[in-house]
Structure formats: C-alpha cells, structure tokens
N, C-alpha and C. Protein backbone atom coordinates (compact mmCIF):
# COMPACT_ATOMS: atom_id res chain seq x y z
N UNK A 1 -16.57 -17.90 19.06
CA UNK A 1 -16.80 -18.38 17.72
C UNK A 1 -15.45 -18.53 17.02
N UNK A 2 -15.40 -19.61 15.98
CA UNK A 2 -14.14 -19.76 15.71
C UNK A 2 -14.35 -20.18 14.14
N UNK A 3 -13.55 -19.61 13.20
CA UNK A 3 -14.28 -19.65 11.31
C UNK A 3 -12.68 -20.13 11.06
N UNK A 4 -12.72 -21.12 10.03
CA UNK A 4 -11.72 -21.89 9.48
C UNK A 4 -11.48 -21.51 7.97
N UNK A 5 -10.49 -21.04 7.56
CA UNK A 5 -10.55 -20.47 6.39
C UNK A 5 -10.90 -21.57 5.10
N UNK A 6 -11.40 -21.34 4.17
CA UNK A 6 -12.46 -22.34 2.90
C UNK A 6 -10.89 -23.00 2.21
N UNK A 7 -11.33 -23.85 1.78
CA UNK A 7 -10.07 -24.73 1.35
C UNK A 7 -9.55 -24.98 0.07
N UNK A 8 -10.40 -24.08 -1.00
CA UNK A 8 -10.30 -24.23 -2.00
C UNK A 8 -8.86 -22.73 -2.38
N UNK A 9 -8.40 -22.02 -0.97
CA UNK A 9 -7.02 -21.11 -1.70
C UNK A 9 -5.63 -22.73 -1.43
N UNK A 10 -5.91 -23.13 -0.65
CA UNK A 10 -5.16 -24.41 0.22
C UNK A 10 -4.79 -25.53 -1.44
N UNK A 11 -5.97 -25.48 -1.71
CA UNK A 11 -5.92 -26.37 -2.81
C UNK A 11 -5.28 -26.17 -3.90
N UNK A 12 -5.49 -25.04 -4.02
CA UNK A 12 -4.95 -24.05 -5.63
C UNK A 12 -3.73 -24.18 -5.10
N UNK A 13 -3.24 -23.45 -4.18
CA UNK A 13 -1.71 -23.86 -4.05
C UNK A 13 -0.97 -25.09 -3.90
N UNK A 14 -1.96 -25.83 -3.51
CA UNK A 14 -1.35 -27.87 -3.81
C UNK A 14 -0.67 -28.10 -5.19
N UNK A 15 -1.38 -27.37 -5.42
CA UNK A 15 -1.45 -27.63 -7.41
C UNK A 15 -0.20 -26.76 -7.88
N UNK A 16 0.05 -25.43 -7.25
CA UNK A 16 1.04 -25.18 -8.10
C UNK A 16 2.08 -25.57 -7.31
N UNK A 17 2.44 -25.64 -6.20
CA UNK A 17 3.82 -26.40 -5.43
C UNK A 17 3.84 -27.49 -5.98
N UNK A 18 2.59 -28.49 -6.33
CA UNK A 18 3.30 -29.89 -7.05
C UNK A 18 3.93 -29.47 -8.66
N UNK A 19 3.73 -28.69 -9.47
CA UNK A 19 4.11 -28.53 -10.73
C UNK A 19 5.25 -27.51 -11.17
N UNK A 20 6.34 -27.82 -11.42
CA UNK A 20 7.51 -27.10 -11.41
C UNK A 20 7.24 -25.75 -12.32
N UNK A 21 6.53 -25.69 -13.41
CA UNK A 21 6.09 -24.42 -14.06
C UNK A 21 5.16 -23.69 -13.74
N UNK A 22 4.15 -24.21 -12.96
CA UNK A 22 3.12 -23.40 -12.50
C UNK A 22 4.00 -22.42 -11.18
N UNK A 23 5.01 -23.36 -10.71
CA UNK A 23 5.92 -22.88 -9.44
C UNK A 23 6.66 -22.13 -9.41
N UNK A 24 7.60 -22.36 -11.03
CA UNK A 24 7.76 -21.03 -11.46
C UNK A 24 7.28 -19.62 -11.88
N UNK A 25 6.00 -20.16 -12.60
CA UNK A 25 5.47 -18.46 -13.04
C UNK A 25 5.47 -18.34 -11.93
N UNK A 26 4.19 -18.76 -10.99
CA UNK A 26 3.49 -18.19 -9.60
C UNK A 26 5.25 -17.28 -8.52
N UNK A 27 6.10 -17.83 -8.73
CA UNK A 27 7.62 -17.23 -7.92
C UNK A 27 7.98 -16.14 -8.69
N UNK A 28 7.88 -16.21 -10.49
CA UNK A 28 8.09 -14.71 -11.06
C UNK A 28 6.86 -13.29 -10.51
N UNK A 29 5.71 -14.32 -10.50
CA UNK A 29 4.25 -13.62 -10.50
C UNK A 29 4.49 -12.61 -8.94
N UNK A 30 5.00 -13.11 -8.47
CA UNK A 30 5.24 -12.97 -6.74
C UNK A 30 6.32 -11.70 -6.15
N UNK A 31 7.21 -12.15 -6.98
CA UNK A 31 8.76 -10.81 -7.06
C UNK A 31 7.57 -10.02 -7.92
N UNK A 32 7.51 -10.02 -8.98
CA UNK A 32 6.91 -9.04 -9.66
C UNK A 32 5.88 -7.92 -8.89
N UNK A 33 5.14 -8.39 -7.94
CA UNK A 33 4.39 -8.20 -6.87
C UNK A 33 5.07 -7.28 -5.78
N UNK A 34 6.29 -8.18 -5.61
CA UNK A 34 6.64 -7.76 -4.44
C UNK A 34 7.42 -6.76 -4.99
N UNK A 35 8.14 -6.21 -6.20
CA UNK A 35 8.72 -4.99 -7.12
C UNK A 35 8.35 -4.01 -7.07
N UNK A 36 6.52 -4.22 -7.34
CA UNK A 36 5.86 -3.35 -7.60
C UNK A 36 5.38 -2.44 -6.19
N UNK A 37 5.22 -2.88 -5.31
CA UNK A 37 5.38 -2.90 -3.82
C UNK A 37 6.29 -1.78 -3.42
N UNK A 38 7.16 -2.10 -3.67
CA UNK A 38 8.71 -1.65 -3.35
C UNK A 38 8.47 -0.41 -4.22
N UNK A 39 8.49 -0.35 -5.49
CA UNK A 39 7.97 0.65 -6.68
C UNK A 39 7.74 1.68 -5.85
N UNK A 40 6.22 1.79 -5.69
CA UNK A 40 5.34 2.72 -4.89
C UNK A 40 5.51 2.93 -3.94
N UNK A 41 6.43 2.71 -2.94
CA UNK A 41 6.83 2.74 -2.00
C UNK A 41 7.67 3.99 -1.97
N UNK A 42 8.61 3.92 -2.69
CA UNK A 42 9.52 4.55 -3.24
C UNK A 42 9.46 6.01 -4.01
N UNK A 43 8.43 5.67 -4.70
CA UNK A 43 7.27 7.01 -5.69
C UNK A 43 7.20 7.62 -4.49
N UNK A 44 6.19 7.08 -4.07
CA UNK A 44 5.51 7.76 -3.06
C UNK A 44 6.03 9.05 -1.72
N UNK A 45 7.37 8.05 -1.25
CA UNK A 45 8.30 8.67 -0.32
C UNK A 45 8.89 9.82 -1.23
N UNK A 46 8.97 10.10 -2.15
CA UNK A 46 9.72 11.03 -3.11
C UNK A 46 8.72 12.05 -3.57
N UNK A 47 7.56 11.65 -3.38
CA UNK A 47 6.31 12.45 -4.15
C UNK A 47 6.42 13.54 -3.15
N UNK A 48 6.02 12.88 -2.18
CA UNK A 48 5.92 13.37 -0.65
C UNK A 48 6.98 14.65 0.13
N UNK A 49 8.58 13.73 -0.30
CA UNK A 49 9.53 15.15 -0.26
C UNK A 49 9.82 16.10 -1.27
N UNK A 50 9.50 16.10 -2.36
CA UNK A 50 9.23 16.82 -3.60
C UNK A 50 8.25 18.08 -3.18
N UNK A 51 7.30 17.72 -2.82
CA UNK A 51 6.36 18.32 -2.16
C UNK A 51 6.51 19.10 -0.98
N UNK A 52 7.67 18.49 -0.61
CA UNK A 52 7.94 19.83 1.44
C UNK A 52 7.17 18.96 2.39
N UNK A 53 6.32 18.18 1.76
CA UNK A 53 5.06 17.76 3.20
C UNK A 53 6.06 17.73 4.18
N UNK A 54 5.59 18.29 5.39
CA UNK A 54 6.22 17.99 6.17
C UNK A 54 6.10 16.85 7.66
N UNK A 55 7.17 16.84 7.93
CA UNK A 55 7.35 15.12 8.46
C UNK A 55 8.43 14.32 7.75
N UNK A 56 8.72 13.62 8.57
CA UNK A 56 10.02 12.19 8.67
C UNK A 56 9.21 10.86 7.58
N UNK A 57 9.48 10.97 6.33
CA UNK A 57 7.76 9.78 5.37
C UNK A 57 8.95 8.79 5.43
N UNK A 58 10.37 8.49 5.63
CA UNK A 58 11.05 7.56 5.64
C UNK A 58 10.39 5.95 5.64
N UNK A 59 9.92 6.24 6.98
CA UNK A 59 8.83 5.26 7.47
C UNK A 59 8.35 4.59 6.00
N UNK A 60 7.77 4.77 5.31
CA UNK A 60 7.20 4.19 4.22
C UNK A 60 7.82 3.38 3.41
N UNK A 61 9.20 3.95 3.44
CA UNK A 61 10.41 2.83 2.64
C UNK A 61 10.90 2.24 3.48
N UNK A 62 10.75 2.01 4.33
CA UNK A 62 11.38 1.32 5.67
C UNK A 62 10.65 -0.09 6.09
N UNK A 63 9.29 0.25 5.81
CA UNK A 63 8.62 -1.31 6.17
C UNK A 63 8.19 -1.63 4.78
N UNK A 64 7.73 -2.82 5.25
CA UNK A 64 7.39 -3.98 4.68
C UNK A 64 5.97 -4.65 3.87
N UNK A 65 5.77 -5.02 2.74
CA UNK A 65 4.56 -5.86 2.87
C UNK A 65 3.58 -5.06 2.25
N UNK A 66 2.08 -5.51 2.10
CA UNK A 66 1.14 -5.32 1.17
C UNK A 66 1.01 -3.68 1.95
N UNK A 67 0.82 -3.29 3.10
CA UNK A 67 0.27 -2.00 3.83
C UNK A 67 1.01 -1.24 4.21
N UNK A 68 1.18 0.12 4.74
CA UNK A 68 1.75 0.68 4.92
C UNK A 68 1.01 1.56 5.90
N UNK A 69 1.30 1.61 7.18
CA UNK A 69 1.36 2.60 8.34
C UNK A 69 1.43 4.07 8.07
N UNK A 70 0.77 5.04 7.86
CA UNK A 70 1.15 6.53 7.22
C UNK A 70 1.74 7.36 8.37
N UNK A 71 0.86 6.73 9.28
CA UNK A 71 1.23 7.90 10.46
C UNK A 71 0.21 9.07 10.50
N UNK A 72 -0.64 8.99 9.47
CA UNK A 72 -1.75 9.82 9.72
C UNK A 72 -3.36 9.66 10.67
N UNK A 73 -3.58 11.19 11.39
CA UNK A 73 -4.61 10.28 12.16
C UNK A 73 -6.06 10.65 11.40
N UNK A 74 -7.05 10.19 12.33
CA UNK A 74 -8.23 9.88 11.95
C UNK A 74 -8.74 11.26 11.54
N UNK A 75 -8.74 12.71 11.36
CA UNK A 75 -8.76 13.63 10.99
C UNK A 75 -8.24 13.73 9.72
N UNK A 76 -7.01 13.58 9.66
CA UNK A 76 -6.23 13.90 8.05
C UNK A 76 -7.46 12.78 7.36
N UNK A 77 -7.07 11.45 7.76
CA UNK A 77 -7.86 10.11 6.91
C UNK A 77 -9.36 10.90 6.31
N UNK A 78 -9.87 11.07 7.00
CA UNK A 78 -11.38 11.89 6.99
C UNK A 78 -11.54 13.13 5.85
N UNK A 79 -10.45 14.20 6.45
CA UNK A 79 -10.16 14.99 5.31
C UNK A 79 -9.70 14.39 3.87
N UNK A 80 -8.87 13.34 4.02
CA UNK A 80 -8.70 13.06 2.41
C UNK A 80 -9.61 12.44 2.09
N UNK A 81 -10.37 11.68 2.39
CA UNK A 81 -11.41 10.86 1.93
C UNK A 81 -12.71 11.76 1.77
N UNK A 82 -12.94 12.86 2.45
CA UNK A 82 -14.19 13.86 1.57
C UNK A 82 -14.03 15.05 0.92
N UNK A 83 -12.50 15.20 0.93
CA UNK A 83 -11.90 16.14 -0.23
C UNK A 83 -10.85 15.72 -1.58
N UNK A 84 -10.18 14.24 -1.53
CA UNK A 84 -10.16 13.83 -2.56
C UNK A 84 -10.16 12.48 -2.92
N UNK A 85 -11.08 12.12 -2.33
CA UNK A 85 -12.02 10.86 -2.39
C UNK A 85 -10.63 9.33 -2.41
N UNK A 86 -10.07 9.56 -1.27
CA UNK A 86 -8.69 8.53 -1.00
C UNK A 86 -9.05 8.07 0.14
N UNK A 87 -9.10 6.70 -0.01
CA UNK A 87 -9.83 5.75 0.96
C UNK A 87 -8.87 5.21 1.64
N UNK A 88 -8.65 4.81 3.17
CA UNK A 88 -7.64 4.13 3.92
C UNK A 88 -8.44 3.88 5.36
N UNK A 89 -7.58 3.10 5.84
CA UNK A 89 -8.37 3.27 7.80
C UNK A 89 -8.30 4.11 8.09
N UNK A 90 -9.17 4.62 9.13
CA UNK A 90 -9.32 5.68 9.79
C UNK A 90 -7.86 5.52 10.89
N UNK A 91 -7.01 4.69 11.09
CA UNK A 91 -5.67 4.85 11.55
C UNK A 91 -4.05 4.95 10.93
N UNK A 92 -4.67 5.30 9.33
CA UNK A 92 -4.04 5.49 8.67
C UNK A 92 -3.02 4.72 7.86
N UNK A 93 -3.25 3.57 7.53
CA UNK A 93 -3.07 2.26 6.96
C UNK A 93 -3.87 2.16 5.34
N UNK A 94 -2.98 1.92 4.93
CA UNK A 94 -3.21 2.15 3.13
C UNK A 94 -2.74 1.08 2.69
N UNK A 95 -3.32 0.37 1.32
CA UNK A 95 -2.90 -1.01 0.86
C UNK A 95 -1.50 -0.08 -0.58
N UNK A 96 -0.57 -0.54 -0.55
CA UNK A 96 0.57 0.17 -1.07
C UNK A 96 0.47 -0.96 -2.34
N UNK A 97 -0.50 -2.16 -2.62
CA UNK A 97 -0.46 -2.70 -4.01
C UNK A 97 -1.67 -2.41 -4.65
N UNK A 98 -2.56 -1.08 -4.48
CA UNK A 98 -3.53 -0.70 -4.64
C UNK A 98 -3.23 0.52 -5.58
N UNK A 99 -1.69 0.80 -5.19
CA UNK A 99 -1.18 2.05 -6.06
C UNK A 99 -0.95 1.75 -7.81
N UNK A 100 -0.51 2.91 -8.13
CA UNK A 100 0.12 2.26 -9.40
C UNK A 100 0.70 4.00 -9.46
N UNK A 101 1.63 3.95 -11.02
CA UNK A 101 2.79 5.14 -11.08
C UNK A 101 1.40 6.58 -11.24
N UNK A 102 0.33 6.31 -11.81
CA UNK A 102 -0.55 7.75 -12.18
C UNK A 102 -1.38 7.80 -10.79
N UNK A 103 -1.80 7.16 -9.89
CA UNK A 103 -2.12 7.27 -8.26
C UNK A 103 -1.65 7.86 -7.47
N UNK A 104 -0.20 7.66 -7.49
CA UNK A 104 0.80 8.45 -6.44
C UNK A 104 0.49 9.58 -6.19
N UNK A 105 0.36 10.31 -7.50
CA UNK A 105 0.54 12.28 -7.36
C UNK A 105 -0.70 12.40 -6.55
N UNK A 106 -1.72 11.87 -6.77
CA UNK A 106 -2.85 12.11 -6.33
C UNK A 106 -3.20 12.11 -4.77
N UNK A 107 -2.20 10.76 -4.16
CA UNK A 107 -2.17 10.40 -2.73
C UNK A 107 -0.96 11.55 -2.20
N UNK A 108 -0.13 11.72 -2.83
CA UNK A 108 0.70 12.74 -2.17
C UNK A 108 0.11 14.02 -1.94
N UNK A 109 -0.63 14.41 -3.15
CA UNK A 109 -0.99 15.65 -2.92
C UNK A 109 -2.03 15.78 -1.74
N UNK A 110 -2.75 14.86 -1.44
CA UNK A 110 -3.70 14.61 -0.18
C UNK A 110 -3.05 14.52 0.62
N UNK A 111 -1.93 13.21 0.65
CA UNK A 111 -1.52 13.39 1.92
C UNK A 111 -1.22 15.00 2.51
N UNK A 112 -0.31 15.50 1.91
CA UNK A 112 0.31 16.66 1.72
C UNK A 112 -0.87 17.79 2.27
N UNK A 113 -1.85 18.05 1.48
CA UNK A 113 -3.25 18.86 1.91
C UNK A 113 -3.89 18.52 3.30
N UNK A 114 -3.36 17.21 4.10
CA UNK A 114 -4.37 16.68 5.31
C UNK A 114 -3.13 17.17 6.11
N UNK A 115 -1.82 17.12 6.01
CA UNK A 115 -0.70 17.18 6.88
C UNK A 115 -0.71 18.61 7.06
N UNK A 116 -0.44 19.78 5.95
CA UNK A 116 -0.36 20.88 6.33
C UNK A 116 -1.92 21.80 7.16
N UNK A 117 -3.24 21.50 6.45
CA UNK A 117 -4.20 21.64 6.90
C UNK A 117 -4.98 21.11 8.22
N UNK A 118 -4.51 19.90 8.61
CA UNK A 118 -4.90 19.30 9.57
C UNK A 118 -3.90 18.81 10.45
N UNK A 119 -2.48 19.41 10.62
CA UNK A 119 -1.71 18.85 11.33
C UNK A 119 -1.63 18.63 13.00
C-alpha cells in the first residue's frame, strides 16, 4: 500500500514562497522555532545536571531537530508516564517543541526519578 501526502500543506507553501512577506514572517516564524528548540534543549541538559541525574545528558544538546533521543528505556518511559503523567515512546524519544521554560522542572525531575529508580 502506498498513501501520498494531501496537497493542501504543498499549496500553503506555494503561497508563501511566491510572496516576499509572507516569506519573510514564515523564515522569522521558523528561527523562532528553531530558538525555542535549542532553548529547551539547553534547560533541560542543565535541569538534569543540577539535579546529579546520573548519566552523560550531553546527548540532548548535541542533536538536532523537533525530537530528541533520551536514552531512556521502555521501563523508565513507563515509570514516568504512571507516576508523573510524561508522555514519550516507549524508546524514549520526546518531542523537545512540546516543552516550554515551566515543563522542564517537571521532565527533569522524572527523568531523574526513572534513572535513579529504574536504572
């Protein structure tokens, strides 16, 4: 089976690549994005050594992009998700533009509670 993605995201972006201001916000809209990204990224790795958790969280400022790889396995994931209700894959993959600055403490301290408790 083979699904072709709907054409109406294809389109929306026709529209702002042809219009030099729409091209601009949408390029501020985008860094801003990608800042905020970087942001929490950053929080986060700091929350984390603030904390002692222990482990190498480097990793987290190191890559790239909307997700982030934790390195946690399907045990910790499990534990944080029915002790403080923090949702991710069960291979430990978290959307890092899902965060914001009052989120962090909350994911660290889980992380932190699944790493020492479930290591």
């Amino acid at each position: 089976m083979y699904s072709n993605p709907p054409i109406h995201g294809a389109s929306i972006m026709a529209v702002i690549l042809r219009d030099r201001n729409l091209f601009n916000e949408w390029t501020l809209e985008l860094k801003a994005m990608a800042d905020h990204i970087i942001s929490m990224r950053k929080q986060l790795f700091e929350a984390l050594s603030a904390r002692g958790t222990p482990g190498d969280w480097s990793h987290i400022i190191k890559q790239i992009g909307m997700f982030t790889f934790t390195g946690l396995n399907s045990a910790q994931v499990s534990f944080m998700t029915k002790e403080y209700h923090v949702y991710m894959t069960s291979d430990g993959r978290i959307s890092m533009a899902g965060l914001s600055s009052k989120t962090v403490p909350h994911l660290a301290d889980s992380i932190h509670a699944a790493v020492t408790k479930h290591v």
